[in-house]
PDB file of N, CA and C in Angstrom:
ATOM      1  N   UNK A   1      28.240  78.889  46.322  1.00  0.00           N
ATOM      2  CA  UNK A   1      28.861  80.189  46.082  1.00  0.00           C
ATOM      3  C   UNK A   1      30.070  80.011  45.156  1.00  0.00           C
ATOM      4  N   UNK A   2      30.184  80.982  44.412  1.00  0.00           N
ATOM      5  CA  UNK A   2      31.256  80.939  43.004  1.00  0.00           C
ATOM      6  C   UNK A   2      32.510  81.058  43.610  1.00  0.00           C
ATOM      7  N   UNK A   3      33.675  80.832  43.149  1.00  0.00           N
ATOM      8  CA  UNK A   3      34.852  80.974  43.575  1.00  0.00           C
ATOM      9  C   UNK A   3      35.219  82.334  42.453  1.00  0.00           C
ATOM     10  N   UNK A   4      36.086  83.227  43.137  1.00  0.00           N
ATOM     11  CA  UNK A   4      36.986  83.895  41.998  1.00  0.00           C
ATOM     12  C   UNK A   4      38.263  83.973  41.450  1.00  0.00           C
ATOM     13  N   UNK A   5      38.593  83.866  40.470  1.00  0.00           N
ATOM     14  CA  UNK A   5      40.052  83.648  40.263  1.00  0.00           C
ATOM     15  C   UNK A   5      40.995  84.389  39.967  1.00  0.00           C
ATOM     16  N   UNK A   6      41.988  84.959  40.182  1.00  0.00           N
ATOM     17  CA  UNK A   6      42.672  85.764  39.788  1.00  0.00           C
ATOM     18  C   UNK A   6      44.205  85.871  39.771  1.00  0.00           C
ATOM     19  N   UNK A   7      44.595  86.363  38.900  1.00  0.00           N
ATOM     20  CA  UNK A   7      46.556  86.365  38.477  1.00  0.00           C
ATOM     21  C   UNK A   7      47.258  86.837  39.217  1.00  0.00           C
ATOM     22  N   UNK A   8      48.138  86.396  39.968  1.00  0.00           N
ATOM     23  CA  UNK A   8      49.224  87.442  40.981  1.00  0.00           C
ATOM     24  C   UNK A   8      50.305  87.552  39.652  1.00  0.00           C
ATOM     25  N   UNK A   9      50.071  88.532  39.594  1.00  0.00           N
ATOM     26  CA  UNK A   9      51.183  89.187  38.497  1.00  0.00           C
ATOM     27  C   UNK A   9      51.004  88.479  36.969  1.00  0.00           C
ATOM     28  N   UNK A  10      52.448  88.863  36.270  1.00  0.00           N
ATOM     29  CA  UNK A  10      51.822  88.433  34.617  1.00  0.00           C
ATOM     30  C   UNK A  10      52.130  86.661  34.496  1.00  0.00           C
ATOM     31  N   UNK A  11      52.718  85.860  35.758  1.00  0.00           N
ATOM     32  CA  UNK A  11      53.293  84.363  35.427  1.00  0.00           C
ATOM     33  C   UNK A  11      52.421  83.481  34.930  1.00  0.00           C
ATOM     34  N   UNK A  12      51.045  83.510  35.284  1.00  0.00           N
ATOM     35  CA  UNK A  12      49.964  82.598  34.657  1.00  0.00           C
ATOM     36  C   UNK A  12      49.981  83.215  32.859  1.00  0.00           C
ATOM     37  N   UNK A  13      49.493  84.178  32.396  1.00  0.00           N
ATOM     38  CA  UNK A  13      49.236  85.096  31.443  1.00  0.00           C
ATOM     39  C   UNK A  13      50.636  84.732  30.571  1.00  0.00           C
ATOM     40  N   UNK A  14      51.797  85.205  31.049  1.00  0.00           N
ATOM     41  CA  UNK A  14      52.934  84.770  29.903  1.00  0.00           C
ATOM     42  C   UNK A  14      52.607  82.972  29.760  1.00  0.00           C
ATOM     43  N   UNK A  15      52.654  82.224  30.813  1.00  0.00           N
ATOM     44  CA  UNK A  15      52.506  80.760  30.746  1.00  0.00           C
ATOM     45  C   UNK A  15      51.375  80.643  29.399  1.00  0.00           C
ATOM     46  N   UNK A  16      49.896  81.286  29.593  1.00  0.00           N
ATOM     47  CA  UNK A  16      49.117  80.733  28.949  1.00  0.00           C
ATOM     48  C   UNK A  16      49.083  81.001  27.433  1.00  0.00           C
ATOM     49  N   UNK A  17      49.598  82.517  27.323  1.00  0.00           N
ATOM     50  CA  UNK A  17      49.821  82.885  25.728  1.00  0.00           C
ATOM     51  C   UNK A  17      50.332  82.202  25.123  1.00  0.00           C
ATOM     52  N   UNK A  18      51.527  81.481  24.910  1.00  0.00           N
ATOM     53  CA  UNK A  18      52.307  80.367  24.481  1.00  0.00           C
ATOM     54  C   UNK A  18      51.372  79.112  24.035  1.00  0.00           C
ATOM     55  N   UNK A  19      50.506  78.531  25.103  1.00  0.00           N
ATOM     56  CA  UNK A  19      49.880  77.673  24.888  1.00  0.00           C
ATOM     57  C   UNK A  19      49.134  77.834  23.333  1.00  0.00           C
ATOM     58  N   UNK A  20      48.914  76.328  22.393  1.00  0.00           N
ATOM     59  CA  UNK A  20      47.688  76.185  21.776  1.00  0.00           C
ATOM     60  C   UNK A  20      46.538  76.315  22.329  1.00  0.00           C
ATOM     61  N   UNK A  21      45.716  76.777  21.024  1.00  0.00           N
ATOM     62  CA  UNK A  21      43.892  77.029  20.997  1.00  0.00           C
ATOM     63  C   UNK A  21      43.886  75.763  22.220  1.00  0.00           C
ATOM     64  N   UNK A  22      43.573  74.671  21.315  1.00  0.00           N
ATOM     65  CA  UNK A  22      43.080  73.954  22.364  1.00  0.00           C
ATOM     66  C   UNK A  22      43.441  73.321  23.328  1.00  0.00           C
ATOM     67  N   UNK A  23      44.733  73.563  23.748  1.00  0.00           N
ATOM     68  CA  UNK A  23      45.207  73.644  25.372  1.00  0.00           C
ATOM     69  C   UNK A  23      44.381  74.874  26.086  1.00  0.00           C
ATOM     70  N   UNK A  24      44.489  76.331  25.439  1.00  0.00           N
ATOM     71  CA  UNK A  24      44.073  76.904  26.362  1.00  0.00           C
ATOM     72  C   UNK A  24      42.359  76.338  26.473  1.00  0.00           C
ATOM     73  N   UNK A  25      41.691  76.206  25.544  1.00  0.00           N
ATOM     74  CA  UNK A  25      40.110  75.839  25.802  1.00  0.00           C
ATOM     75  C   UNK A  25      39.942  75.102  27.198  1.00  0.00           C
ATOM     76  N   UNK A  26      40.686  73.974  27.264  1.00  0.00           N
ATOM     77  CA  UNK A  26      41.080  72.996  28.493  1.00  0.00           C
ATOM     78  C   UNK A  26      41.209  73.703  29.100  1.00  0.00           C
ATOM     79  N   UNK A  27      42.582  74.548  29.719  1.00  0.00           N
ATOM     80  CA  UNK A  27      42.603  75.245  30.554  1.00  0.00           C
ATOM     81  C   UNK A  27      41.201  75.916  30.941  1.00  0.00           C
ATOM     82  N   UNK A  28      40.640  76.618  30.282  1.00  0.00           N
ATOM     83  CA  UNK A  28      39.812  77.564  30.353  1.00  0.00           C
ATOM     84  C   UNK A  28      38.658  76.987  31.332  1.00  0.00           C
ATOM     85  N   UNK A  29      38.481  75.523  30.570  1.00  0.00           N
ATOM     86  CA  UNK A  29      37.371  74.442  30.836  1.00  0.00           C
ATOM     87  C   UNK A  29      37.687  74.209  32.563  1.00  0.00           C
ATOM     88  N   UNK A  30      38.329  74.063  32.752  1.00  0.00           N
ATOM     89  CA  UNK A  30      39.167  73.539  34.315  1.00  0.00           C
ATOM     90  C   UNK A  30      39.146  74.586  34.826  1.00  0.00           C
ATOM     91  N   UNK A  31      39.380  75.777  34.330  1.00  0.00           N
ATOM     92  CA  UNK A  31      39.279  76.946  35.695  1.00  0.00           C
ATOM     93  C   UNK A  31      37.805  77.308  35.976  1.00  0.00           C
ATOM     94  N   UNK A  32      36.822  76.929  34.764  1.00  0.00           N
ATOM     95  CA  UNK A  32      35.314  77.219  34.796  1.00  0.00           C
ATOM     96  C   UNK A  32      35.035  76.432  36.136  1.00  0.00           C
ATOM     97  N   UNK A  33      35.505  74.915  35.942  1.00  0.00           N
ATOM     98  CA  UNK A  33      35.518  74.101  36.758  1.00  0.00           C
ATOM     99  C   UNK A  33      35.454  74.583  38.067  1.00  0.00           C
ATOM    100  N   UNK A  34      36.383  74.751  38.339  1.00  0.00           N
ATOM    101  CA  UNK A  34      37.252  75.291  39.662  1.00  0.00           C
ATOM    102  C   UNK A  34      36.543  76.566  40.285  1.00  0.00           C
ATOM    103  N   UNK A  35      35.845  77.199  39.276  1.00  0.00           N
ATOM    104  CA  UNK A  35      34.889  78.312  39.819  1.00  0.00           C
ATOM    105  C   UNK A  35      33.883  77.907  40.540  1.00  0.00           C
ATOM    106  N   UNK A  36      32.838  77.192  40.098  1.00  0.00           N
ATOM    107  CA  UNK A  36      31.630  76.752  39.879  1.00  0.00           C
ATOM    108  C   UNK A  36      31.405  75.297  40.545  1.00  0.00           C
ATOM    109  N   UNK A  37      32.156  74.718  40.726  1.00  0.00           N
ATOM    110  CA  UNK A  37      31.881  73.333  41.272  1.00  0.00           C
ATOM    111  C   UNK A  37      32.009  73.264  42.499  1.00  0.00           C
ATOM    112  N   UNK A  38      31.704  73.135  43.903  1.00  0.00           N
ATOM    113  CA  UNK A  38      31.876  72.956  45.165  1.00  0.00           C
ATOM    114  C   UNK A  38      33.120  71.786  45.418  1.00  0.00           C
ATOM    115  N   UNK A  39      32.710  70.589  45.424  1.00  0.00           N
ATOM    116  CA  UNK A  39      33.744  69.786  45.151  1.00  0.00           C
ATOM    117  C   UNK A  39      34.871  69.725  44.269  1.00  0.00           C
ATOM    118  N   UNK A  40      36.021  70.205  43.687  1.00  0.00           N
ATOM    119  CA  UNK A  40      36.694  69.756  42.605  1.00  0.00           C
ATOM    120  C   UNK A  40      37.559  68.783  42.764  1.00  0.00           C
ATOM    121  N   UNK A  41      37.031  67.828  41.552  1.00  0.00           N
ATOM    122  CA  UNK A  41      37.430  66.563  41.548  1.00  0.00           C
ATOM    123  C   UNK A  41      39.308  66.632  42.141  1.00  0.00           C
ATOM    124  N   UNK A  42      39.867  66.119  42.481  1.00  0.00           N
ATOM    125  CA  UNK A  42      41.211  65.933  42.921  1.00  0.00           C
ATOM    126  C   UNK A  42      42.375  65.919  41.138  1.00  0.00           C
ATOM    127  N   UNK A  43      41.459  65.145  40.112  1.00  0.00           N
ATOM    128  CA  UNK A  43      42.234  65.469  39.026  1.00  0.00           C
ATOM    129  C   UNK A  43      42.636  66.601  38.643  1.00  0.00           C
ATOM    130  N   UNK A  44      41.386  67.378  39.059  1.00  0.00           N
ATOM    131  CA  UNK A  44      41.893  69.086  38.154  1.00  0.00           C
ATOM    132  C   UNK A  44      42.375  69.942  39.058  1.00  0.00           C
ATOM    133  N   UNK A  45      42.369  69.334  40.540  1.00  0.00           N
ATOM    134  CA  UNK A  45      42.975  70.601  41.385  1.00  0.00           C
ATOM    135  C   UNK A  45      42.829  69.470  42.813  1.00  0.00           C
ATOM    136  N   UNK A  46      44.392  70.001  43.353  1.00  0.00           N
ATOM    137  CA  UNK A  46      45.266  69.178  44.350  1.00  0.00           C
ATOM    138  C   UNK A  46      46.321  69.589  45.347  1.00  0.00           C
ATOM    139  N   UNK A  47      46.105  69.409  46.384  1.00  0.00           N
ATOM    140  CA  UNK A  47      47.186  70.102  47.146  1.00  0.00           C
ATOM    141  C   UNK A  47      48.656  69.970  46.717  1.00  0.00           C
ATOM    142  N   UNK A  48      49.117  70.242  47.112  1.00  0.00           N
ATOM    143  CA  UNK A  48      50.685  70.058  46.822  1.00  0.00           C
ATOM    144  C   UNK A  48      51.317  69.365  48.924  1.00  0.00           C
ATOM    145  N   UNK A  49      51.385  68.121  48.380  1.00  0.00           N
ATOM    146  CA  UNK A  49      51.414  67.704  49.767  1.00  0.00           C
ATOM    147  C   UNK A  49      53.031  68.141  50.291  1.00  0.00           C
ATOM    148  N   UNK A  50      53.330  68.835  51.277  1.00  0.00           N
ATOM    149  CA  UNK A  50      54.386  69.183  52.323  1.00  0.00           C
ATOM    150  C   UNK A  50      54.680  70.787  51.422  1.00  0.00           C
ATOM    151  N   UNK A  51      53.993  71.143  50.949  1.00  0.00           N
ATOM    152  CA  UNK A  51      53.781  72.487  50.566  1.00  0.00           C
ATOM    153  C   UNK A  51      52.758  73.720  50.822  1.00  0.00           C
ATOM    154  N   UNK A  52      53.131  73.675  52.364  1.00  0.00           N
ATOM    155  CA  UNK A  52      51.801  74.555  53.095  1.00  0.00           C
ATOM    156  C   UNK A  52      50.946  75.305  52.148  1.00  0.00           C
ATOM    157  N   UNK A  53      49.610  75.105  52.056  1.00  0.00           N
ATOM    158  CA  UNK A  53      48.655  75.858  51.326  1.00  0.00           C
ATOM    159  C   UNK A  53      48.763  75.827  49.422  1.00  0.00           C
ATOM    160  N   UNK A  54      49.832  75.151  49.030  1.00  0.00           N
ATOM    161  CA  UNK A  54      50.130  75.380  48.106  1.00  0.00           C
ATOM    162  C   UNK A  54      49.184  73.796  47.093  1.00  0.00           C
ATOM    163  N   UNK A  55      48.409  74.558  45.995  1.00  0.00           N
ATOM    164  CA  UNK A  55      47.771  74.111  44.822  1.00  0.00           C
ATOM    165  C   UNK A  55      48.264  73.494  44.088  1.00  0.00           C
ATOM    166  N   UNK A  56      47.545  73.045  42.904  1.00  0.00           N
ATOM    167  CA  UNK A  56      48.339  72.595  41.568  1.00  0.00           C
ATOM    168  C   UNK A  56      46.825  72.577  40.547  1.00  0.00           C
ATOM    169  N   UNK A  57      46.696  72.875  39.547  1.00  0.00           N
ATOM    170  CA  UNK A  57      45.133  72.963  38.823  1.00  0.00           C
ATOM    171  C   UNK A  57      45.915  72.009  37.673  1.00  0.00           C
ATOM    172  N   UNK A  58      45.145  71.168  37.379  1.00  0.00           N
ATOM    173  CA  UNK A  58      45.701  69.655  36.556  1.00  0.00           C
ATOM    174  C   UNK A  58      44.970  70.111  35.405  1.00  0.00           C
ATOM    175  N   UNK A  59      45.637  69.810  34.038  1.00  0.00           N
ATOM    176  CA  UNK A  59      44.890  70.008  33.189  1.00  0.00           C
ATOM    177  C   UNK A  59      45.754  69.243  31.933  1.00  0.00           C
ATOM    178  N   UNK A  60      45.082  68.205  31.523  1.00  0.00           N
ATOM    179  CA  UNK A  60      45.785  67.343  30.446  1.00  0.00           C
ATOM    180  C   UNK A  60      44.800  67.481  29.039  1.00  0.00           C
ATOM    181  N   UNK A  61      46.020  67.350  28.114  1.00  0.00           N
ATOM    182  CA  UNK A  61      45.547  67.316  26.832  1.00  0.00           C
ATOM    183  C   UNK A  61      46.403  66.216  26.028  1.00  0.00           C
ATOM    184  N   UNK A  62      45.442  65.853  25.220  1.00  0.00           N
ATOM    185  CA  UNK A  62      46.397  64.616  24.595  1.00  0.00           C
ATOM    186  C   UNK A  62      47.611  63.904  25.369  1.00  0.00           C
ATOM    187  N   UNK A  63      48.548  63.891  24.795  1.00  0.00           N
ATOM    188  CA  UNK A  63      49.463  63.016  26.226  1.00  0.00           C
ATOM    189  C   UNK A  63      50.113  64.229  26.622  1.00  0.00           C
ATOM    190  N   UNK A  64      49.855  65.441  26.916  1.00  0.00           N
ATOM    191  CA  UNK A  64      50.723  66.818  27.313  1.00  0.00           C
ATOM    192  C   UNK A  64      49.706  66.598  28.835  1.00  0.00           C
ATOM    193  N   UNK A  65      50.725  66.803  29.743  1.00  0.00           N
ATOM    194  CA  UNK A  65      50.104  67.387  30.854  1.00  0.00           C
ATOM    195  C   UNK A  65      50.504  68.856  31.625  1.00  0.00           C
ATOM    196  N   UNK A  66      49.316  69.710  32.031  1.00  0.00           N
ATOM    197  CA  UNK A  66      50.330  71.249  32.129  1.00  0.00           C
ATOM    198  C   UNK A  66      49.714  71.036  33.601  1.00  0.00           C
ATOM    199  N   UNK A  67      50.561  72.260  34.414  1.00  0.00           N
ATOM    200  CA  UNK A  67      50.070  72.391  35.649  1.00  0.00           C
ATOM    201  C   UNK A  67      50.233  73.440  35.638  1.00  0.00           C
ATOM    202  N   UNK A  68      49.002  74.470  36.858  1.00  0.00           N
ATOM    203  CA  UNK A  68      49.262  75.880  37.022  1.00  0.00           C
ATOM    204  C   UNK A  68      49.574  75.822  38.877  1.00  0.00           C
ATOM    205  N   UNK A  69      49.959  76.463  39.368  1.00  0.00           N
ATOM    206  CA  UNK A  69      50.116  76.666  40.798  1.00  0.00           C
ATOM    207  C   UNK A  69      49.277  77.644  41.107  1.00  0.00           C
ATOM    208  N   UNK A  70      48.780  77.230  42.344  1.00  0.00           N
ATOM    209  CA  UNK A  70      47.476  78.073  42.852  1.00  0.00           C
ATOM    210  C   UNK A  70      47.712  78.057  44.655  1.00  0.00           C
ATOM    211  N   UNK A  71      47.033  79.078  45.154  1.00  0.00           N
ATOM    212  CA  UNK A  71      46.742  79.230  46.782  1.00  0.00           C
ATOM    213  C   UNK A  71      44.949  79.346  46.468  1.00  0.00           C
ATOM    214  N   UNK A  72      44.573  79.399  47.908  1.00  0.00           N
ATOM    215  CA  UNK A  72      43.038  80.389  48.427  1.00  0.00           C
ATOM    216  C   UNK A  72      43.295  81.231  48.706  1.00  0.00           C
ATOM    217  N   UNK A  73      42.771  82.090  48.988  1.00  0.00           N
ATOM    218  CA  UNK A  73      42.937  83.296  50.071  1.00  0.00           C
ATOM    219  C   UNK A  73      41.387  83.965  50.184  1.00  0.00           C
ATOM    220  N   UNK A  74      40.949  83.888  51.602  1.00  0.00           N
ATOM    221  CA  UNK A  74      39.869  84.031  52.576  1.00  0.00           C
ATOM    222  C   UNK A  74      38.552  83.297  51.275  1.00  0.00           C
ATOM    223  N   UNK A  75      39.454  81.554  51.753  1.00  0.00           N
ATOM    224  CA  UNK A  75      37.693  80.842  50.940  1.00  0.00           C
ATOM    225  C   UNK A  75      38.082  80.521  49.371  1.00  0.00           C
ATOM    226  N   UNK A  76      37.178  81.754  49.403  1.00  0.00           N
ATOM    227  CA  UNK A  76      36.815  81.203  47.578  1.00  0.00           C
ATOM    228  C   UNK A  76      37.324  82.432  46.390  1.00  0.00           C
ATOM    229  N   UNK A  77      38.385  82.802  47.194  1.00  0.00           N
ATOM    230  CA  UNK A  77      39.526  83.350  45.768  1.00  0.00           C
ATOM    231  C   UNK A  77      40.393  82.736  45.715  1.00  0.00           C
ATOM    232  N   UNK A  78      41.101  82.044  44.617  1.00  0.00           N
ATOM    233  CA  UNK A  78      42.077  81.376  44.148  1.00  0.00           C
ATOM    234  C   UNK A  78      42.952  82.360  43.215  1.00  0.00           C
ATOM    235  N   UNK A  79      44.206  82.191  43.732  1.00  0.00           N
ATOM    236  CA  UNK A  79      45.236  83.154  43.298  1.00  0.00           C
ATOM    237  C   UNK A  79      46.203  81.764  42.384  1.00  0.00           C
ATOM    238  N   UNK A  80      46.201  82.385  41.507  1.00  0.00           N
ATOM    239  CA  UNK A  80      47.178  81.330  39.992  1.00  0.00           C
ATOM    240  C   UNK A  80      48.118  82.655  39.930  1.00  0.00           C
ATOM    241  N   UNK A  81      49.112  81.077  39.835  1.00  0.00           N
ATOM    242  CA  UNK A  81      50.776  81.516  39.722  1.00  0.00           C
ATOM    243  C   UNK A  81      51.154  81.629  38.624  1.00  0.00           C
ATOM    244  N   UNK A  82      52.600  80.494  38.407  1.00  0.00           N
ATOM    245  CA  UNK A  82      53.081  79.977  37.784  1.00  0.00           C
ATOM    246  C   UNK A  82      52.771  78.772  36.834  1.00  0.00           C
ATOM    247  N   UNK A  83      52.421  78.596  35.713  1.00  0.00           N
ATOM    248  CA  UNK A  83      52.552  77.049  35.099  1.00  0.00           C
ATOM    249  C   UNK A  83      53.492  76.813  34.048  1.00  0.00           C
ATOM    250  N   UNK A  84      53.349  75.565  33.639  1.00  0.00           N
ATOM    251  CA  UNK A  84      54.322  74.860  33.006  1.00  0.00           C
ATOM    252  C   UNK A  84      53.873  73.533  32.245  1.00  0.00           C
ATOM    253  N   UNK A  85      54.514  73.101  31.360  1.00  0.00           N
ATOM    254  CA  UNK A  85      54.267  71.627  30.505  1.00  0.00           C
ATOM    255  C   UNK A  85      54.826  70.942  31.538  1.00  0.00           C
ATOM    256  N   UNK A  86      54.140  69.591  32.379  1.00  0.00           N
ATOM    257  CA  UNK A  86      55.057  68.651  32.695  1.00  0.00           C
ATOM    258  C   UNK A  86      55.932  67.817  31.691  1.00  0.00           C
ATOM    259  N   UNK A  87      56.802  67.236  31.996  1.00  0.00           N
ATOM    260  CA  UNK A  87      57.528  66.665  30.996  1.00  0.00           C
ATOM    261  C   UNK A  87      58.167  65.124  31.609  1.00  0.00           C
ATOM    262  N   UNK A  88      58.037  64.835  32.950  1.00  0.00           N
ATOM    263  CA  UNK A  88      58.647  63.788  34.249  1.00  0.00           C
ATOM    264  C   UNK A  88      57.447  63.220  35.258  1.00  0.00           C
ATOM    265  N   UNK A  89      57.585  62.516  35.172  1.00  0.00           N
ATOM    266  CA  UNK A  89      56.709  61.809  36.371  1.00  0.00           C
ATOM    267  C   UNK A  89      56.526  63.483  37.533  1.00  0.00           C
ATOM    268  N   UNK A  90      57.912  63.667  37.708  1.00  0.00           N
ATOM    269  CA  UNK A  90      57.661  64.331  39.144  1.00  0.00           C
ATOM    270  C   UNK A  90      57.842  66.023  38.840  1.00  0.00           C
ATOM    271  N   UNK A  91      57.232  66.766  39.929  1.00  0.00           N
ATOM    272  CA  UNK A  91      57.153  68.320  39.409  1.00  0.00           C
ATOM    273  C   UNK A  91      58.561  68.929  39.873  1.00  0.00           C
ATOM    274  N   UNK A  92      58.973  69.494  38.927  1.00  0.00           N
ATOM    275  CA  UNK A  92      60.437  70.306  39.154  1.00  0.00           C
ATOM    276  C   UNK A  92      60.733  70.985  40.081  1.00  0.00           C
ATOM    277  N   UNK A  93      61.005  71.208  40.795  1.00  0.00           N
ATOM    278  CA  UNK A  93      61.388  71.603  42.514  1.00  0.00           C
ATOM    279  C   UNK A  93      61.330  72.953  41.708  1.00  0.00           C
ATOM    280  N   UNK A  94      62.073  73.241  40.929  1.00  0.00           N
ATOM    281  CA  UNK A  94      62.870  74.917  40.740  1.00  0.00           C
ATOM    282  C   UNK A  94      61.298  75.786  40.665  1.00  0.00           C
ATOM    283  N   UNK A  95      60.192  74.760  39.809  1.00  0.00           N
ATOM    284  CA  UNK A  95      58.621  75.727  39.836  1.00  0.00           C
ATOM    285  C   UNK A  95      57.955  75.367  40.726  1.00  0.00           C
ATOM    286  N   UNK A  96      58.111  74.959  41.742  1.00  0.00           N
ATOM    287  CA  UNK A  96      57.330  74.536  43.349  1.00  0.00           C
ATOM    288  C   UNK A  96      58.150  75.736  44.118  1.00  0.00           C
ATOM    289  N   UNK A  97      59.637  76.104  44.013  1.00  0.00           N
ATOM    290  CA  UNK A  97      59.960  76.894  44.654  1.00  0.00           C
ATOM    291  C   UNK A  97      59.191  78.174  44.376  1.00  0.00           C
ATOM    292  N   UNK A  98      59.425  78.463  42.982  1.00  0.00           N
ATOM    293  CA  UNK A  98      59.223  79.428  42.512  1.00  0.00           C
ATOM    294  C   UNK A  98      57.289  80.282  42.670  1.00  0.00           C
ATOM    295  N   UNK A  99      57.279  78.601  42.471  1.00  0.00           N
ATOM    296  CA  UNK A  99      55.150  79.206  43.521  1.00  0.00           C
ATOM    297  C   UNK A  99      55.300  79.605  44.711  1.00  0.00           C
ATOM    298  N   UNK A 100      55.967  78.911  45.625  1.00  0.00           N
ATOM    299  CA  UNK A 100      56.129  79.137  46.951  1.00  0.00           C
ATOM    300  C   UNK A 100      56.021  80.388  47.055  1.00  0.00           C
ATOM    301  N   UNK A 101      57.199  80.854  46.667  1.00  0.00           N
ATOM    302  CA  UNK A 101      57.917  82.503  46.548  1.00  0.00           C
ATOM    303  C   UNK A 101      56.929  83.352  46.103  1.00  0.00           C
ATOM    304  N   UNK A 102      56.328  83.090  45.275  1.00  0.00           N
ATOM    305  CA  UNK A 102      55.052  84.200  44.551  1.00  0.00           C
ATOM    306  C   UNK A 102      54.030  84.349  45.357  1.00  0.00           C
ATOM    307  N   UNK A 103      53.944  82.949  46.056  1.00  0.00           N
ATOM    308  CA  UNK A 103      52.674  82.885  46.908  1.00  0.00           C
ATOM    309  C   UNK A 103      52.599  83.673  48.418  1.00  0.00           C
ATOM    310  N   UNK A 104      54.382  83.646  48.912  1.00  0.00           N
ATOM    311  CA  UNK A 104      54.795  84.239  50.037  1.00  0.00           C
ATOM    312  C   UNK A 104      54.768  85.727  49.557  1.00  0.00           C
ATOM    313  N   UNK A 105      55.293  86.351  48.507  1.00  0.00           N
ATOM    314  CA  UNK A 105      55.004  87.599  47.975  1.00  0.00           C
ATOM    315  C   UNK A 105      53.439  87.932  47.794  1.00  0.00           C
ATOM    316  N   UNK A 106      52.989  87.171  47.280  1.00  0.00           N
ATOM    317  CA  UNK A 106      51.651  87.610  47.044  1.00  0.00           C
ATOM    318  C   UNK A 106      50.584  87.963  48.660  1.00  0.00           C
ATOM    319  N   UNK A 107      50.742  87.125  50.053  1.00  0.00           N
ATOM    320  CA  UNK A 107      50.425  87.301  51.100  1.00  0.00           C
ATOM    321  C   UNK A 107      50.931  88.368  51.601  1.00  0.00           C
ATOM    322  N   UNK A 108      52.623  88.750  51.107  1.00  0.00           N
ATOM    323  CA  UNK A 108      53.316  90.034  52.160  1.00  0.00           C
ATOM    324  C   UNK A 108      52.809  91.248  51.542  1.00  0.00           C
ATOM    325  N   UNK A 109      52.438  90.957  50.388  1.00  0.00           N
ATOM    326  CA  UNK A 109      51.888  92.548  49.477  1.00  0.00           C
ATOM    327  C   UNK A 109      50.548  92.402  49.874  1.00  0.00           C
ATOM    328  N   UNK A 110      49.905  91.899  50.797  1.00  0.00           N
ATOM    329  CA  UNK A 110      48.101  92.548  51.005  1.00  0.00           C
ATOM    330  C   UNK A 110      48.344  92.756  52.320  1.00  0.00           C
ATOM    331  N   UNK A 111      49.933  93.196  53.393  1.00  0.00           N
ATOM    332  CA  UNK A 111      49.543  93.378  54.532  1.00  0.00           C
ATOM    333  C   UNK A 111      49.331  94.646  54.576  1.00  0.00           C
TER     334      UNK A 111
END
């Protein structure tokens, strides 16, 4: 069964416009992924460990690596956040918060 994906608000959408052609193709390629594949490999999509429920959809190009922030919600809809260029070994607290927060908004707006 397909997964569906969808934007909580405009943070994925401003993130991705910015991007180059062929960053977004990648992107594009990885969320096809993420639809359609039962298993997804751990490269292109990963928990965010001590971050209840909270995603990360991996997607590298040349030596650029971007990340988008993602939840589930009931299964097989995936709600995309926030992304960003990594630029550090490690992910910036200030956009882990900032998923958190979207993700806690995004649950209190479907009660």
């Amino acid at each position: 069964m397909a997964r569906q994906i969808i934007f909580y608000g405009d943070y994925f959408i401003d993130f991705y416009k910015d991007l180059d052609d062929k960053v977004k193709d990648k992107v594009k390629y990885v969320l096809e992924l993420i639809k359609q594949v039962d298993r997804v490999p751990e490269k292109f999509l990963a928990p965010m460990t001590g971050y209840d429920g909270l995603f990360e959809v991996r997607v590298e190009y040349q030596s650029n690596i971007y990340r988008i922030f993602c939840c589930f919600d009931q299964g097989q809809l995936v709600v995309l956040f926030n992304g960003f260029q990594k630029k550090t070994q490690k992910t910036p607290k200030d956009e882990i918060d900032r998923a958190m927060k979207l993700k806690d908004k995004y649950f209190n707006s479907k009660k």
